[in-house]
PDB file of N, CA and C in Angstrom:
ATOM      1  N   UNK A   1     -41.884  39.806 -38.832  1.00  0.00           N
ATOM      2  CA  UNK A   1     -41.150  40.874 -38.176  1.00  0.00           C
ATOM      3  C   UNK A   1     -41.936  42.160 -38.351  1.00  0.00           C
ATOM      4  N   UNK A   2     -42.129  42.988 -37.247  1.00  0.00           N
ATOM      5  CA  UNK A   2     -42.687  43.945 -36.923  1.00  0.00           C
ATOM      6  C   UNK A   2     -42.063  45.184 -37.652  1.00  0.00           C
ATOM      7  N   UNK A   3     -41.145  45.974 -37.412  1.00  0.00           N
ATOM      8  CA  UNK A   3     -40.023  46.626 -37.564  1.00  0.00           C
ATOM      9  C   UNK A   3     -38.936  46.136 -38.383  1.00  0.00           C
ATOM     10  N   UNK A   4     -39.184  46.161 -39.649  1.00  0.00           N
ATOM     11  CA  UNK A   4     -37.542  45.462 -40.092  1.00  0.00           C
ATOM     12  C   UNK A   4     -36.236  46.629 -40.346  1.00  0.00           C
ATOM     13  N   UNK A   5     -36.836  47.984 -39.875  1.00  0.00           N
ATOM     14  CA  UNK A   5     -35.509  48.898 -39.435  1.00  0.00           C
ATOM     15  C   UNK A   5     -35.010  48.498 -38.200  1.00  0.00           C
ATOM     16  N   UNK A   6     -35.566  48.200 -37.135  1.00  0.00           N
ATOM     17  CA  UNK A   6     -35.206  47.634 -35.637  1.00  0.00           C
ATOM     18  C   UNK A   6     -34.387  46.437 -36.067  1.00  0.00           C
ATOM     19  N   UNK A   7     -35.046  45.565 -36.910  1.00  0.00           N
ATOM     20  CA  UNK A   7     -34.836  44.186 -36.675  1.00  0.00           C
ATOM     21  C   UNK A   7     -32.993  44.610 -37.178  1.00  0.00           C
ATOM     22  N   UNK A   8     -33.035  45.406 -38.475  1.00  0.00           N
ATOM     23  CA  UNK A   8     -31.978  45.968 -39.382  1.00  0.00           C
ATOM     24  C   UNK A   8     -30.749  46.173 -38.479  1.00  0.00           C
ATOM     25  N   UNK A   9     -31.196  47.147 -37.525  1.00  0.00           N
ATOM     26  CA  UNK A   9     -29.942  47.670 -36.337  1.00  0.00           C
ATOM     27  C   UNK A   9     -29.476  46.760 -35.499  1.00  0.00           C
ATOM     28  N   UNK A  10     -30.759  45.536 -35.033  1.00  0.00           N
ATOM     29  CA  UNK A  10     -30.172  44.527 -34.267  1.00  0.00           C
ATOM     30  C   UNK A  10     -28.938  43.851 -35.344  1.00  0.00           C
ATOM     31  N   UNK A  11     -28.720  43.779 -36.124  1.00  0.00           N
ATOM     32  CA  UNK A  11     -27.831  42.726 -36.875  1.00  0.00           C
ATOM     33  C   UNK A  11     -26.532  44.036 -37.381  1.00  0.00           C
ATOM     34  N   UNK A  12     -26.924  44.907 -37.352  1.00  0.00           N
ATOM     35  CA  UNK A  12     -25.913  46.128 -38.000  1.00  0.00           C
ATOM     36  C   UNK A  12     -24.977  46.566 -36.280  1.00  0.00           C
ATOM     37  N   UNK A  13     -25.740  46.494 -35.138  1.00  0.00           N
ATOM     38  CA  UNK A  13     -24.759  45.934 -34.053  1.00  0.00           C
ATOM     39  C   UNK A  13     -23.777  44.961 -34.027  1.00  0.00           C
ATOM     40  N   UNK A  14     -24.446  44.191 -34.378  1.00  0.00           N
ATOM     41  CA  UNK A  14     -23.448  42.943 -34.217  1.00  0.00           C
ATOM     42  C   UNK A  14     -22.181  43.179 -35.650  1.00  0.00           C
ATOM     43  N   UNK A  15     -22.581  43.418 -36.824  1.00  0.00           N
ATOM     44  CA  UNK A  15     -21.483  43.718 -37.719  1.00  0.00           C
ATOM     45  C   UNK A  15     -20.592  44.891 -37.419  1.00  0.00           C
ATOM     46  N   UNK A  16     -21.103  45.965 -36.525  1.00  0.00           N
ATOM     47  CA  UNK A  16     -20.279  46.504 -36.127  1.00  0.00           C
ATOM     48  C   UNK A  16     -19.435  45.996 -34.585  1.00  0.00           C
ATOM     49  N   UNK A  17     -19.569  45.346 -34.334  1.00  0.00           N
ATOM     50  CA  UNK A  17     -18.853  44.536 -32.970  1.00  0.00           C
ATOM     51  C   UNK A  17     -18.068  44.038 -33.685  1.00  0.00           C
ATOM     52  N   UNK A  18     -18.444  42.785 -34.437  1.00  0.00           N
ATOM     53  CA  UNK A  18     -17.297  41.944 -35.032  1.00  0.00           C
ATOM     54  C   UNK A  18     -16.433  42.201 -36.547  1.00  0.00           C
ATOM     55  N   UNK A  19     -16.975  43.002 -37.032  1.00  0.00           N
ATOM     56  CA  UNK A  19     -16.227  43.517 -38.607  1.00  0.00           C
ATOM     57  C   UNK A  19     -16.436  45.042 -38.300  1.00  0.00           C
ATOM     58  N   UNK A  20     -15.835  45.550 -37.211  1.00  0.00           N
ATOM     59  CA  UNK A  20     -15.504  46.929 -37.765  1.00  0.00           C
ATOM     60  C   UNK A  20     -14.754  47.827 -38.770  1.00  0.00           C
ATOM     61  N   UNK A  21     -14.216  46.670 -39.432  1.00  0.00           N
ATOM     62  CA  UNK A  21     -12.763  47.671 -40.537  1.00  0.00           C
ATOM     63  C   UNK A  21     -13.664  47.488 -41.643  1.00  0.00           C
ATOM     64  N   UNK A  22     -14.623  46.650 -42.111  1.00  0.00           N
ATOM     65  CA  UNK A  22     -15.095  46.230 -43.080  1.00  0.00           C
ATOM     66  C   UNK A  22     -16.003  47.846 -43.621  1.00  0.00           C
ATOM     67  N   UNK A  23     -15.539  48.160 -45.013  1.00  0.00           N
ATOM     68  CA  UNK A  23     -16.255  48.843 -45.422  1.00  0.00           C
ATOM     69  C   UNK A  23     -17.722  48.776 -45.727  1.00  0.00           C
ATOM     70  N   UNK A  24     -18.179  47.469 -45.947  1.00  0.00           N
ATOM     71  CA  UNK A  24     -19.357  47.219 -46.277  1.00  0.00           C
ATOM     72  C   UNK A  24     -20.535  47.408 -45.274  1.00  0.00           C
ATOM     73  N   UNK A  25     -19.823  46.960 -43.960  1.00  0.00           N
ATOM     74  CA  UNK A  25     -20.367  48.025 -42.307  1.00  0.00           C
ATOM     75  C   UNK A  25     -20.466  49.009 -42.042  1.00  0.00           C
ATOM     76  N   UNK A  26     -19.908  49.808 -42.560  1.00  0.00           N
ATOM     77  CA  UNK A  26     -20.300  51.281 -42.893  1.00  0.00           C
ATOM     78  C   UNK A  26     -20.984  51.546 -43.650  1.00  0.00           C
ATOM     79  N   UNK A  27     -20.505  51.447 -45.070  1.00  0.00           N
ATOM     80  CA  UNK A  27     -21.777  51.658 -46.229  1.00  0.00           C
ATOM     81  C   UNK A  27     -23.736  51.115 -45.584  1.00  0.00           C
ATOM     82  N   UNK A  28     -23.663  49.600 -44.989  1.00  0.00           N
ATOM     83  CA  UNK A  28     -24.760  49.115 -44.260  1.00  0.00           C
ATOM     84  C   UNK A  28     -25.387  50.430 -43.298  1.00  0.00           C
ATOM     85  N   UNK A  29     -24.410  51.011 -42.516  1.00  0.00           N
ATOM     86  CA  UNK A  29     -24.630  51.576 -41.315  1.00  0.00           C
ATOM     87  C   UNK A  29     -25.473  52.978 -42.120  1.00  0.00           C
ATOM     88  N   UNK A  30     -24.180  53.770 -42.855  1.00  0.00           N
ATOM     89  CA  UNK A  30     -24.712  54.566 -43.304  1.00  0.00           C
ATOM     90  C   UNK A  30     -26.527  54.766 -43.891  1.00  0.00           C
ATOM     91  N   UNK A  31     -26.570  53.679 -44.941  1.00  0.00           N
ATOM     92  CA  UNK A  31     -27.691  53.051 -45.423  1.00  0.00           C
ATOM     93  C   UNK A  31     -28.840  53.080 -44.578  1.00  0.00           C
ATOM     94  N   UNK A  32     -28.749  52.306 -43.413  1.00  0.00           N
ATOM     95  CA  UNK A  32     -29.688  51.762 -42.744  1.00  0.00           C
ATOM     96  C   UNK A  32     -29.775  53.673 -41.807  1.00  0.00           C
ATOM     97  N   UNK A  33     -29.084  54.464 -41.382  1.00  0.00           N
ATOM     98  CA  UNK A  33     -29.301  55.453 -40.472  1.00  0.00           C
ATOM     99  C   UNK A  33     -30.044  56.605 -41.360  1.00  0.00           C
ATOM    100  N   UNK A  34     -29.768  56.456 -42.950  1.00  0.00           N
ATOM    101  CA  UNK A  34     -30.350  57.812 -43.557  1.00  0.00           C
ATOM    102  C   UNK A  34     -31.669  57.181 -43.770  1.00  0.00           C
ATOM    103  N   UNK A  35     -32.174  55.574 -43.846  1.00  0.00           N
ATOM    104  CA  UNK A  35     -33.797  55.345 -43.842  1.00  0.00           C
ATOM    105  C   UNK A  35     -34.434  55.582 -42.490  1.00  0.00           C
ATOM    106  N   UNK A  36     -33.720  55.125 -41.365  1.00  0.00           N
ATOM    107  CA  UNK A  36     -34.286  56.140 -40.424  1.00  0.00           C
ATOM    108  C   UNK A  36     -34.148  57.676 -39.929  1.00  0.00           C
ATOM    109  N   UNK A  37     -33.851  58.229 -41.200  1.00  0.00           N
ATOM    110  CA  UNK A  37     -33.665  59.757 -40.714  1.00  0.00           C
ATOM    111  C   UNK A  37     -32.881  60.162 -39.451  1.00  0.00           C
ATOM    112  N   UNK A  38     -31.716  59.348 -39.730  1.00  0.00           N
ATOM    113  CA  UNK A  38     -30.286  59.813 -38.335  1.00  0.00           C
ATOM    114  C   UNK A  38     -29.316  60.306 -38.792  1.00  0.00           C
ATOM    115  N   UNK A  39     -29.628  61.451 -39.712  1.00  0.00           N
ATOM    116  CA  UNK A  39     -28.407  62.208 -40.299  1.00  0.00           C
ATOM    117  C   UNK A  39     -27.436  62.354 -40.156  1.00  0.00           C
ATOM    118  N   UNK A  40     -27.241  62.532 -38.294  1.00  0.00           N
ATOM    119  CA  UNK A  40     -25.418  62.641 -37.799  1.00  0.00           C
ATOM    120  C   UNK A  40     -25.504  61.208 -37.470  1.00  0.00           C
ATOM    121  N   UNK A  41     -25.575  60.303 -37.484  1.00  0.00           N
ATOM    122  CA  UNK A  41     -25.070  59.204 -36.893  1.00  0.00           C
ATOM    123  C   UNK A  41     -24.810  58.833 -38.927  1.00  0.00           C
ATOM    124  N   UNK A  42     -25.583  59.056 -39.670  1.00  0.00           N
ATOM    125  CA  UNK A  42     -25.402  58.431 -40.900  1.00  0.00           C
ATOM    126  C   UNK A  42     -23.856  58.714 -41.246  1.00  0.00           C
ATOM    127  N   UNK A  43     -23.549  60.079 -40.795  1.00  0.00           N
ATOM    128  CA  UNK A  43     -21.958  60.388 -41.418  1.00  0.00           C
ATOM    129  C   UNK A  43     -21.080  60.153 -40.683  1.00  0.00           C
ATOM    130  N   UNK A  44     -21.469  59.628 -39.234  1.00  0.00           N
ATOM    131  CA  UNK A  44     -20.663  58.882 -38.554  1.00  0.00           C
ATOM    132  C   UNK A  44     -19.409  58.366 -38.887  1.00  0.00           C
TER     133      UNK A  44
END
């Protein structure tokens, strides 16, 4: 894998499609948006 932040968001889509209440999808989301430097989407 080329990108494993890309590869990261492809699968952090899908946990947010199907487990949105899940806190651990957020914490992930959060996680994964402040290593790519997406500050407002991190506090999303």
């Amino acid at each position: 894998v080329e990108d494993l932040l890309a590869e990261a968001t492809k699968y952090l889509k899908l946990l947010q499609k199907n487990s949105s209440a899940s806190v651990e999808t957020h914490v992930l989301s959060f996680e994964l948006n402040m290593r790519k430097h997406k500050i407002l989407l991190a506090f999303q």
